[in-house]
N, C-alpha and C. Protein backbone atom coordinates (compact mmCIF):
# COMPACT_ATOMS: atom_id res chain seq x y z
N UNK A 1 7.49 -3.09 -13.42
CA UNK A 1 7.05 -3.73 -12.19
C UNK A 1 7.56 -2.92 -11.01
N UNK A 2 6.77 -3.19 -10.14
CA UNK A 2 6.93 -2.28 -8.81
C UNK A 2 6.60 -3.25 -7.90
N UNK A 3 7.36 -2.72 -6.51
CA UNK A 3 7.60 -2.79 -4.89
C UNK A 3 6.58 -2.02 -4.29
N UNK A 4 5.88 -2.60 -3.86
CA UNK A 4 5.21 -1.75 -2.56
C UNK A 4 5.38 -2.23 -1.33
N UNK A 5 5.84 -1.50 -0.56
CA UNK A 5 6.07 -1.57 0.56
C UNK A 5 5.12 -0.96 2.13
N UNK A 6 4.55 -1.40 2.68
CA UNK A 6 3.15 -1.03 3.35
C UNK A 6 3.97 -1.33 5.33
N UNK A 7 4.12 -0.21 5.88
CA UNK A 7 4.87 -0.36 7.40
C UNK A 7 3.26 -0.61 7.75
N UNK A 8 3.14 -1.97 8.45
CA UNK A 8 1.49 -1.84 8.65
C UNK A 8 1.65 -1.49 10.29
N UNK A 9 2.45 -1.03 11.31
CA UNK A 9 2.09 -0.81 12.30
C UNK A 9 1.23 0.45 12.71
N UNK A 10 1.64 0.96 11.76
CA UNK A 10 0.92 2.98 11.54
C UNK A 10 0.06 2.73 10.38
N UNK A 11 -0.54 1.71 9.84
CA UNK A 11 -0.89 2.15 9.07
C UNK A 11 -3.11 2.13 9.47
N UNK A 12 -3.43 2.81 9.00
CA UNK A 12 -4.91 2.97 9.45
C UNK A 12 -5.98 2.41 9.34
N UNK A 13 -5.96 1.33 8.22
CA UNK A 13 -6.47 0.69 7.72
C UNK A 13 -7.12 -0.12 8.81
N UNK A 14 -6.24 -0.93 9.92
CA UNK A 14 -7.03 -1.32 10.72
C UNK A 14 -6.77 -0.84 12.00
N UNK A 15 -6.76 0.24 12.19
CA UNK A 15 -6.69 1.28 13.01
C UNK A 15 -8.58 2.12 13.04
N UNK A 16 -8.38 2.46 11.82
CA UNK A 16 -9.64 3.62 11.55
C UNK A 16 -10.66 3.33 10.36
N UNK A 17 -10.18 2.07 10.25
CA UNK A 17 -10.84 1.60 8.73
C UNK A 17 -10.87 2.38 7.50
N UNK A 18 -9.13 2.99 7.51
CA UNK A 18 -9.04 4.12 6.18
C UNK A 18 -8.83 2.66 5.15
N UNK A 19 -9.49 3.11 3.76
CA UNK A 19 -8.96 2.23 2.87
C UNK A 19 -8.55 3.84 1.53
N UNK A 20 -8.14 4.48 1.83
CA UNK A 20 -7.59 5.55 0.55
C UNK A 20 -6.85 4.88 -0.48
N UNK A 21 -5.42 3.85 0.03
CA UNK A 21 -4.69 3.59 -1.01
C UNK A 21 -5.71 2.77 -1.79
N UNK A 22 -6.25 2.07 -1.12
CA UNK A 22 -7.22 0.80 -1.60
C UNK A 22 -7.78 1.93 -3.18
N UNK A 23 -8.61 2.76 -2.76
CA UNK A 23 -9.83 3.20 -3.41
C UNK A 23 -9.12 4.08 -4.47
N UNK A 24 -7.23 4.80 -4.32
CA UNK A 24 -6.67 5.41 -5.28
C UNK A 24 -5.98 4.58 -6.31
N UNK A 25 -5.91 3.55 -5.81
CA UNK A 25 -5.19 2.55 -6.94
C UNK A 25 -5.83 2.00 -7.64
N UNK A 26 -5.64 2.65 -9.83
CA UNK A 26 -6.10 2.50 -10.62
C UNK A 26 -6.27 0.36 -10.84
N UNK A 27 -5.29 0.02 -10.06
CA UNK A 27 -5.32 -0.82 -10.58
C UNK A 27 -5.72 -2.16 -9.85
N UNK A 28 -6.25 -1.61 -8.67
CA UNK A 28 -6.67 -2.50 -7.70
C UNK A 28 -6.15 -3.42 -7.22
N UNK A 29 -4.92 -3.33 -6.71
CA UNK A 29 -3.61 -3.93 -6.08
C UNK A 29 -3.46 -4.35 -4.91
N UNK A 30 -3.85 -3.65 -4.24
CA UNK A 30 -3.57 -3.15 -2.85
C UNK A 30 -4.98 -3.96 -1.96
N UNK A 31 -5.17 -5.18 -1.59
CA UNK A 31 -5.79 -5.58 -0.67
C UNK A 31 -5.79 -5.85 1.10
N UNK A 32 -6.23 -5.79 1.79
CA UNK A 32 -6.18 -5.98 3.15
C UNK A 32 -7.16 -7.17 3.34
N UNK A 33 -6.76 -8.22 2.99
CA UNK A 33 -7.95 -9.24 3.87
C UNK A 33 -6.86 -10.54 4.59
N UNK A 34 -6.43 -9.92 5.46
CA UNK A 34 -4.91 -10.39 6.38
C UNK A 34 -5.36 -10.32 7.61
N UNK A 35 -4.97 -10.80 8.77
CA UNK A 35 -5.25 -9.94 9.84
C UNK A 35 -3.84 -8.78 9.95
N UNK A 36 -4.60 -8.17 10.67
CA UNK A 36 -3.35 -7.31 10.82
C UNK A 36 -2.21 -7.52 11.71
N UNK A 37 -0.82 -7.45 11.57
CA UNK A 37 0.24 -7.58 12.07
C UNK A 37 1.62 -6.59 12.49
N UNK A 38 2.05 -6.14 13.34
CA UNK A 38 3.19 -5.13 13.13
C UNK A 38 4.25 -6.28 11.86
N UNK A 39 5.23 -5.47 11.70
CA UNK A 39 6.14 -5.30 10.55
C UNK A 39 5.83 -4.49 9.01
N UNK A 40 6.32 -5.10 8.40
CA UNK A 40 6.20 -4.31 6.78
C UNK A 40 5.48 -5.82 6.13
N UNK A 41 4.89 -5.35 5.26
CA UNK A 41 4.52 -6.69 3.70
C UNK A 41 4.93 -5.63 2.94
N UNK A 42 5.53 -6.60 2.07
CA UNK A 42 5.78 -5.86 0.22
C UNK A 42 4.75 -6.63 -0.85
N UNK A 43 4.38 -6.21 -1.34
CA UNK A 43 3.63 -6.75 -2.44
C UNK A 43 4.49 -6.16 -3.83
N UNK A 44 5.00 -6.86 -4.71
CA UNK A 44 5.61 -7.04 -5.56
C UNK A 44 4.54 -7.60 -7.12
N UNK A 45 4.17 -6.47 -7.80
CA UNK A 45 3.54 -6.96 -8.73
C UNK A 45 3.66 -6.08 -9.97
N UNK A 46 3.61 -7.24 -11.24
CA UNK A 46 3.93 -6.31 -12.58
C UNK A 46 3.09 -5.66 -13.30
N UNK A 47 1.52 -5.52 -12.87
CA UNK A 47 0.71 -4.53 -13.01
C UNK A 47 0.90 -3.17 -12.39
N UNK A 48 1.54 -3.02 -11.70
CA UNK A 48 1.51 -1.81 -10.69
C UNK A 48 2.39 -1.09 -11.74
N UNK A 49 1.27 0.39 -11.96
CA UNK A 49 1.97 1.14 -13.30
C UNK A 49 2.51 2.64 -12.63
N UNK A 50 3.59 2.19 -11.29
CA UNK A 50 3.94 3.43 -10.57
C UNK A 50 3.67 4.23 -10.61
N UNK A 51 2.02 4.60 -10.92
CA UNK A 51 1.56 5.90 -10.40
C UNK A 51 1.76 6.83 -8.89
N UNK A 52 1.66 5.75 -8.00
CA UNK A 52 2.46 6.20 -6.56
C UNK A 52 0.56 7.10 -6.22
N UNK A 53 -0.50 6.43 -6.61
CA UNK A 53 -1.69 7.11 -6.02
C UNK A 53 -1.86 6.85 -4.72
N UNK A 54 -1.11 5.59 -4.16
CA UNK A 54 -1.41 4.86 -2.94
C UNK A 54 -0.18 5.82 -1.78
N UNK A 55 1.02 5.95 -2.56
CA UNK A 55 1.98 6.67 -1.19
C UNK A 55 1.51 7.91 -1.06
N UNK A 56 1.33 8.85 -2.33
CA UNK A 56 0.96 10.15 -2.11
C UNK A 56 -0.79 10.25 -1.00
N UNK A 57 -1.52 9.04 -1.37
CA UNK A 57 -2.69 9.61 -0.78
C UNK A 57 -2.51 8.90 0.91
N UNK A 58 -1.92 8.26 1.42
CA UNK A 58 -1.72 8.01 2.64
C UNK A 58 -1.05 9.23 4.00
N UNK A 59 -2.04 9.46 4.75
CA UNK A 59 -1.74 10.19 5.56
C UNK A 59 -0.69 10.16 6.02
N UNK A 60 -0.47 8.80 7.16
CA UNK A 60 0.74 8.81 8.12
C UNK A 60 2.16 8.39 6.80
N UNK A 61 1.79 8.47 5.96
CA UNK A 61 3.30 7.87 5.12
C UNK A 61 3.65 6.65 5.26
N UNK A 62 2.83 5.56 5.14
CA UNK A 62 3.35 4.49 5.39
C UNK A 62 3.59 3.68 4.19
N UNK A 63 3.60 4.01 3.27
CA UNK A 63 3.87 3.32 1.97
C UNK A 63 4.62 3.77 1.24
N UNK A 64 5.71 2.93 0.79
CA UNK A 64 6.96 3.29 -0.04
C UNK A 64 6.34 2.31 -1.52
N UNK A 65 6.48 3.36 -3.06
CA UNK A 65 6.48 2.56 -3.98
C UNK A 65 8.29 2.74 -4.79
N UNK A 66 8.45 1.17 -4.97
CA UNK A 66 9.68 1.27 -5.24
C UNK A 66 9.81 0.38 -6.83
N UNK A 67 10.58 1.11 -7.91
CA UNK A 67 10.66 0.58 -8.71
C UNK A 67 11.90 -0.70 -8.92
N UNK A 68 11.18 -1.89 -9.61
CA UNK A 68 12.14 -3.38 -9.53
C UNK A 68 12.76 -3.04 -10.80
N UNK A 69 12.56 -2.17 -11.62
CA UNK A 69 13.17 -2.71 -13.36
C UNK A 69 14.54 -1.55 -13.49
């Protein structure tokens, strides 16, 4: 199981309507249907098979994947 951690003030999604992590994650994790807010969300889930497709493919770096186990 894994931590994701998403700084949504930089993040582009609703900035530029990037969805990359969205479309690199095998496992379809990663949703945006929130409004958008400054701070961080973590999404914490035991499907997430730390591939890290979502931090590596994000431009500004706004996503930390962190392992819970």
């Amino acid at each position: 199981m894994a931590k994701i951690i998403i700084h949504l003030g930089q993040c582009l999604h609703f900035q530029k309507g990037c969805s990359r992590c969205i479309d690199e994650c095998p496992m379809k994790l990663l949703k945006f249907d929130f409004p958008p807010q400054n701070g961080d969300i973590t999404i914490e889930d035991e499907m997430c098979i730390e591939c890290r497709n979502c931090e590596v493919t994000c431009s500004p770096k706004v996503i930390k994947v962190e392992s819970t186990e």
